[in-house]
C-alpha atoms as a PDB file:
ATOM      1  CA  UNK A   1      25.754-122.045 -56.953  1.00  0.00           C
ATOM      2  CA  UNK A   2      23.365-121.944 -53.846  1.00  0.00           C
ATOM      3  CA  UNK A   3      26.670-123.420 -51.841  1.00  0.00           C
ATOM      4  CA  UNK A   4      28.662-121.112 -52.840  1.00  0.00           C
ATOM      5  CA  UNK A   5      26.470-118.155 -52.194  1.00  0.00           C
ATOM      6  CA  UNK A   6      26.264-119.125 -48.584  1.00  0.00           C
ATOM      7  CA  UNK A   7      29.787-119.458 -48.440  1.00  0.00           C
ATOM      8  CA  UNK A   8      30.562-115.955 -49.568  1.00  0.00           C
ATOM      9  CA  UNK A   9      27.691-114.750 -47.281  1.00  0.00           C
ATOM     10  CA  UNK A  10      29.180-116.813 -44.374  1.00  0.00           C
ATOM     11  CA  UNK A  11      32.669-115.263 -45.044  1.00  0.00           C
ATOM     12  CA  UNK A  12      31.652-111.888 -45.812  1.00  0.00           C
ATOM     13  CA  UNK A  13      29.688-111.737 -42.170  1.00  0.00           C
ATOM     14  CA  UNK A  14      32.646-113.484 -40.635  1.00  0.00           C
ATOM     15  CA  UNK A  15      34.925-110.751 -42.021  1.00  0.00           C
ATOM     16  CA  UNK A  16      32.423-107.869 -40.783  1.00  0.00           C
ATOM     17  CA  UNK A  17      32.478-109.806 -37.756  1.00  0.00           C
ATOM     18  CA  UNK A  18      36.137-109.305 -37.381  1.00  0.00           C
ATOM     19  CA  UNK A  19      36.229-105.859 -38.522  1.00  0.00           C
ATOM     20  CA  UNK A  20      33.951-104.968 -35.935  1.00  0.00           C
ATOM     21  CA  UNK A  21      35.938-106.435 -32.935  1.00  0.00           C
ATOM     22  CA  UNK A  22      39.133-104.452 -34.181  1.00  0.00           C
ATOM     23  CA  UNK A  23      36.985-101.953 -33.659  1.00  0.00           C
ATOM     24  CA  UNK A  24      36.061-101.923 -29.453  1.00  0.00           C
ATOM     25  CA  UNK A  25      38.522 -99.338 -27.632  1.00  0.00           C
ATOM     26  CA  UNK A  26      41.688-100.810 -26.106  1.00  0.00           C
ATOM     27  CA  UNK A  27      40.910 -99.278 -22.473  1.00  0.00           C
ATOM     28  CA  UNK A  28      38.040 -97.019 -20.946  1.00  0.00           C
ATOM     29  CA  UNK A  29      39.105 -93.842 -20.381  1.00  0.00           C
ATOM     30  CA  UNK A  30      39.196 -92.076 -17.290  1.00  0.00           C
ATOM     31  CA  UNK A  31      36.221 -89.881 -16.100  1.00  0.00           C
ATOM     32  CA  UNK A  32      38.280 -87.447 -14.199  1.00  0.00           C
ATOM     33  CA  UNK A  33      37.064 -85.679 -10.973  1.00  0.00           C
ATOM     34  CA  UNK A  34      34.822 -82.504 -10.839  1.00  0.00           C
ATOM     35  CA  UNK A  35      36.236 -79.762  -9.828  1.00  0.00           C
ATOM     36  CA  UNK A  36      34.734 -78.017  -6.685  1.00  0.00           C
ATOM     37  CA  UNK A  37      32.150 -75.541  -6.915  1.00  0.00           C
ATOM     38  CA  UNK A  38      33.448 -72.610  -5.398  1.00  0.00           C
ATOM     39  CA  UNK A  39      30.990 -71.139  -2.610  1.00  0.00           C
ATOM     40  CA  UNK A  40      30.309 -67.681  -2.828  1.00  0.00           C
ATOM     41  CA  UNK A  41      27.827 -64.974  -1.395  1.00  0.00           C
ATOM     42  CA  UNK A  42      24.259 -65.157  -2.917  1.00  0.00           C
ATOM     43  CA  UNK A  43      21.779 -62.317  -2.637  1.00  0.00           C
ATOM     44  CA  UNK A  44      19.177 -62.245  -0.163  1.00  0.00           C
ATOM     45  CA  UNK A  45      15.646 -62.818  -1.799  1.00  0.00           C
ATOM     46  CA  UNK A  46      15.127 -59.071  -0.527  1.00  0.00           C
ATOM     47  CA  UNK A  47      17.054 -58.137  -3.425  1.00  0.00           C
ATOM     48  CA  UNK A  48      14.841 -56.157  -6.136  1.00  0.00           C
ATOM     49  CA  UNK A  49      15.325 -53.759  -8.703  1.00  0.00           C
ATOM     50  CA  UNK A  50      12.360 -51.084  -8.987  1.00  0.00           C
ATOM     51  CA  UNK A  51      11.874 -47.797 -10.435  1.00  0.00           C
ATOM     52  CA  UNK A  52      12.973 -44.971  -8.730  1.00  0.00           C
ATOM     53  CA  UNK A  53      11.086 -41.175 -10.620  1.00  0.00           C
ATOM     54  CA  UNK A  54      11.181 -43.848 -13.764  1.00  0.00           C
ATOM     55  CA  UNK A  55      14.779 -44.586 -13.509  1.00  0.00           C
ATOM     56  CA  UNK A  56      15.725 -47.949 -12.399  1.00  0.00           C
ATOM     57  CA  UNK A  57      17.743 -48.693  -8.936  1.00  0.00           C
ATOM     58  CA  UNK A  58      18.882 -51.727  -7.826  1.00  0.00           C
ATOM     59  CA  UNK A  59      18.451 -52.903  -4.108  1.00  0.00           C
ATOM     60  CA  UNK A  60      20.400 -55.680  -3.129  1.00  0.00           C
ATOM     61  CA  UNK A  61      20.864 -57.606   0.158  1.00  0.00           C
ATOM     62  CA  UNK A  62      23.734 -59.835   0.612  1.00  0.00           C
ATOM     63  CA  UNK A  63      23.401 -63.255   2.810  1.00  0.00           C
ATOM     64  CA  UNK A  64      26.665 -65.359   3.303  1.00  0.00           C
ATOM     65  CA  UNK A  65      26.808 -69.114   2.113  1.00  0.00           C
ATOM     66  CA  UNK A  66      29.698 -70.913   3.581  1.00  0.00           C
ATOM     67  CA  UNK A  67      33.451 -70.164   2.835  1.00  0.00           C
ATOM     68  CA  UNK A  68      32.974 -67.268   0.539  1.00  0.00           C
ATOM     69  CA  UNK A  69      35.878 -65.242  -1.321  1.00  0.00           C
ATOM     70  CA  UNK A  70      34.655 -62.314   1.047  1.00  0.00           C
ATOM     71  CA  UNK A  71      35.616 -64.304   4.360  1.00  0.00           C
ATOM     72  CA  UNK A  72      39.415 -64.719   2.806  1.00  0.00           C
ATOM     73  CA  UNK A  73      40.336 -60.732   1.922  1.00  0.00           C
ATOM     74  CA  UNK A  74      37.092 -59.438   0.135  1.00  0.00           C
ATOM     75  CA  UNK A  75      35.669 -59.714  -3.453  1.00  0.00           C
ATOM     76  CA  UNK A  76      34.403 -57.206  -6.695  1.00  0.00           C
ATOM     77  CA  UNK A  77      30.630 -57.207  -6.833  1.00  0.00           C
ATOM     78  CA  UNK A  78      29.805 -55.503 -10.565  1.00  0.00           C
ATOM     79  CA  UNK A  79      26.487 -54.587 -11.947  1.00  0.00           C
ATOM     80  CA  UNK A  80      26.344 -54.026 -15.463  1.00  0.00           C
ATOM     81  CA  UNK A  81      23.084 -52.334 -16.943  1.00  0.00           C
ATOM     82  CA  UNK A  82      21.706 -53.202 -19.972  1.00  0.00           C
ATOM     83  CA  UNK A  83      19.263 -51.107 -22.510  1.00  0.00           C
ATOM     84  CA  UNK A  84      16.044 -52.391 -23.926  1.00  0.00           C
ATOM     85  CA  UNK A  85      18.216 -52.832 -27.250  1.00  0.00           C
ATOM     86  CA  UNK A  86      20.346 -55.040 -25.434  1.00  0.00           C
ATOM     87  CA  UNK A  87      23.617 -53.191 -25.150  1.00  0.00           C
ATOM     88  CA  UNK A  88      25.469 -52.233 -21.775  1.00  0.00           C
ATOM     89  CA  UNK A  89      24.857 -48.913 -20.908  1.00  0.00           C
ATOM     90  CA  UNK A  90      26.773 -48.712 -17.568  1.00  0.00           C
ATOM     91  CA  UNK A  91      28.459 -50.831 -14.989  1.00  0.00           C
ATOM     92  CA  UNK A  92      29.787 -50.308 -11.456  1.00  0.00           C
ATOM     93  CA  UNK A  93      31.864 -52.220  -9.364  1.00  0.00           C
ATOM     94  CA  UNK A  94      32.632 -51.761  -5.319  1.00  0.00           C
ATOM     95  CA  UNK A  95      34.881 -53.692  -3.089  1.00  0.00           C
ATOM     96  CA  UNK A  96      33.391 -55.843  -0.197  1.00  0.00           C
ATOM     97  CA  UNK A  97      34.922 -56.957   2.697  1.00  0.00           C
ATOM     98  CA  UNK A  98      31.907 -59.082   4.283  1.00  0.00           C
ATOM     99  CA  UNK A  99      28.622 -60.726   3.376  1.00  0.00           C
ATOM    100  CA  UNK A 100      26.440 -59.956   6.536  1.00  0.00           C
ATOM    101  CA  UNK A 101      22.743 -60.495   6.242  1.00  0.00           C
ATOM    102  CA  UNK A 102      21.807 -56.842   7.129  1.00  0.00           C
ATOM    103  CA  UNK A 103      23.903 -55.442   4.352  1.00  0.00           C
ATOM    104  CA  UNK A 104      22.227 -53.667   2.101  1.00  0.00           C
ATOM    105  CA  UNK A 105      23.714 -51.811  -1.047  1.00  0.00           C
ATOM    106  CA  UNK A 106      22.133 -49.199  -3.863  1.00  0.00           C
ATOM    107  CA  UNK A 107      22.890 -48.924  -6.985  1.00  0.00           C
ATOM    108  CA  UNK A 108      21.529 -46.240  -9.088  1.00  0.00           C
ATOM    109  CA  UNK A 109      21.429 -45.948 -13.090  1.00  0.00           C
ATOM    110  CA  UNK A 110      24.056 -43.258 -13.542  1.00  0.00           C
ATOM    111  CA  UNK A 111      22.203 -40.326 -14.119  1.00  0.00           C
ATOM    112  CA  UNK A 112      24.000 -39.595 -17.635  1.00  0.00           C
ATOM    113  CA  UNK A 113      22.172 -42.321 -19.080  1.00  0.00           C
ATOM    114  CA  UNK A 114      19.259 -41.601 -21.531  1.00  0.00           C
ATOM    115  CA  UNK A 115      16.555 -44.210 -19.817  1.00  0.00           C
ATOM    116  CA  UNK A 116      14.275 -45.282 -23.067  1.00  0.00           C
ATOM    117  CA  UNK A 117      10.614 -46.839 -22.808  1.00  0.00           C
ATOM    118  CA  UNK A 118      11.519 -50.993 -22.732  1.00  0.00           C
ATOM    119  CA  UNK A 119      12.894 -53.953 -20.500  1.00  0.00           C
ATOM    120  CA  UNK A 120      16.120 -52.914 -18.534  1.00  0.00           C
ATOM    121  CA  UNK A 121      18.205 -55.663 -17.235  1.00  0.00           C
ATOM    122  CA  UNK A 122      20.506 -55.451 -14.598  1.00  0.00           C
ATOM    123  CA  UNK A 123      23.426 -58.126 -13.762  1.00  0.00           C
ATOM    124  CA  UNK A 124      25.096 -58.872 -10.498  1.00  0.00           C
ATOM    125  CA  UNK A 125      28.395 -60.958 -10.400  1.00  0.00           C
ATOM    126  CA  UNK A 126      30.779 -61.835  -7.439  1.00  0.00           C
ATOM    127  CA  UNK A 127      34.442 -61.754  -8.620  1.00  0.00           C
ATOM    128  CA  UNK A 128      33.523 -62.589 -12.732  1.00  0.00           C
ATOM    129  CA  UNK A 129      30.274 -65.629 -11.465  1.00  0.00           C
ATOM    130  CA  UNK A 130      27.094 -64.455 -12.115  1.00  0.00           C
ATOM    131  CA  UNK A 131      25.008 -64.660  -9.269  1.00  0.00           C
ATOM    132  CA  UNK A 132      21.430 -62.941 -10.244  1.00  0.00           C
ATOM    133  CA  UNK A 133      19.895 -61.405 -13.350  1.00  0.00           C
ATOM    134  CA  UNK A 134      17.172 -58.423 -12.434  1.00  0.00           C
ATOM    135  CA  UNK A 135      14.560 -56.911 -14.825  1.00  0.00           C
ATOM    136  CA  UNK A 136      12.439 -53.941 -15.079  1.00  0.00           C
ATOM    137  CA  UNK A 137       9.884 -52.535 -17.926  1.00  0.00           C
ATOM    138  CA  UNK A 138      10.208 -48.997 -18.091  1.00  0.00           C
ATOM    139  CA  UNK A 139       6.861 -47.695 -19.467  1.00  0.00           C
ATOM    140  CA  UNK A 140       6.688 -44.551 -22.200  1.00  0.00           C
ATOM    141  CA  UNK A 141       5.014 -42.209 -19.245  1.00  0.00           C
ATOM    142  CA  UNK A 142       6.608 -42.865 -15.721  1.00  0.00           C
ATOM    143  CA  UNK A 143       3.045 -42.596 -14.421  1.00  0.00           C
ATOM    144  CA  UNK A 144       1.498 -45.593 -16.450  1.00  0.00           C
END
């Protein structure tokens, strides 16, 4: 009985064995290549967003970094605004031709917006890639 217990053990590990080398992939698959990382403008650590009479305005500076969509035609730069509750509450977009290191743009919070006591956010992308998220905590009283 002992004999054939090891037996059955010796087969029953020889067939897991075997079940287990069926089991290894029949080639490695290739890893393919990355794509590139597209260069574009970045903002210039000037860049701020403040609060202008308590209603936020966004300052930004643009410095070049390599081959940039702006060097081949021009790019959309969009800011979207977002409320303390977290929805959008405006956006703008402009056209730019160049990225030159002493170009500054402003972008006010349209004035039809109701600005409400909280954290405003504002978000600056380069042809649809993000390039900076800016915030701002708008007290109850402008003064505080």
């Amino acid at each position: 009985m002992i004999v054939t217990r090891r037996v059955r053990d010796t087969l029953l590990a020889a067939g897991l064995l075997a079940a287990l080398a069926g089991c290894t992939p029949l080639y490695v698959p290739l890893v393919p290549e990355a794509p590139p990382v597209p260069a574009v403008a970045r903002l210039s650590d000037a860049s701020r967003l403040e609060l202008v009479e308590g209603r936020p305005r966004l300052v930004l500076g643009l410095a070049a970094a390599g081959a940039t969509a702006l060097e081949q035609g021009g790019a959309w730069l969009d800011v979207q605004w977002f409320a303390p509750a977290g929805a959008q509450a405006a956006s703008e977009s402009v056209w730019l031709m160049s990225a030159g290191n002493a170009e500054e743009l402003t972008f006010d919070l349209p004035a039809d917006v109701l600005v409400v006591p909280g954290e405003w956010r504002a978000v600056v992308s380069l042809d649809g890639m993000v390039l900076r998220q800016f915030r701002v905590d708008v007290a109850a009283d402008p003064e505080e």
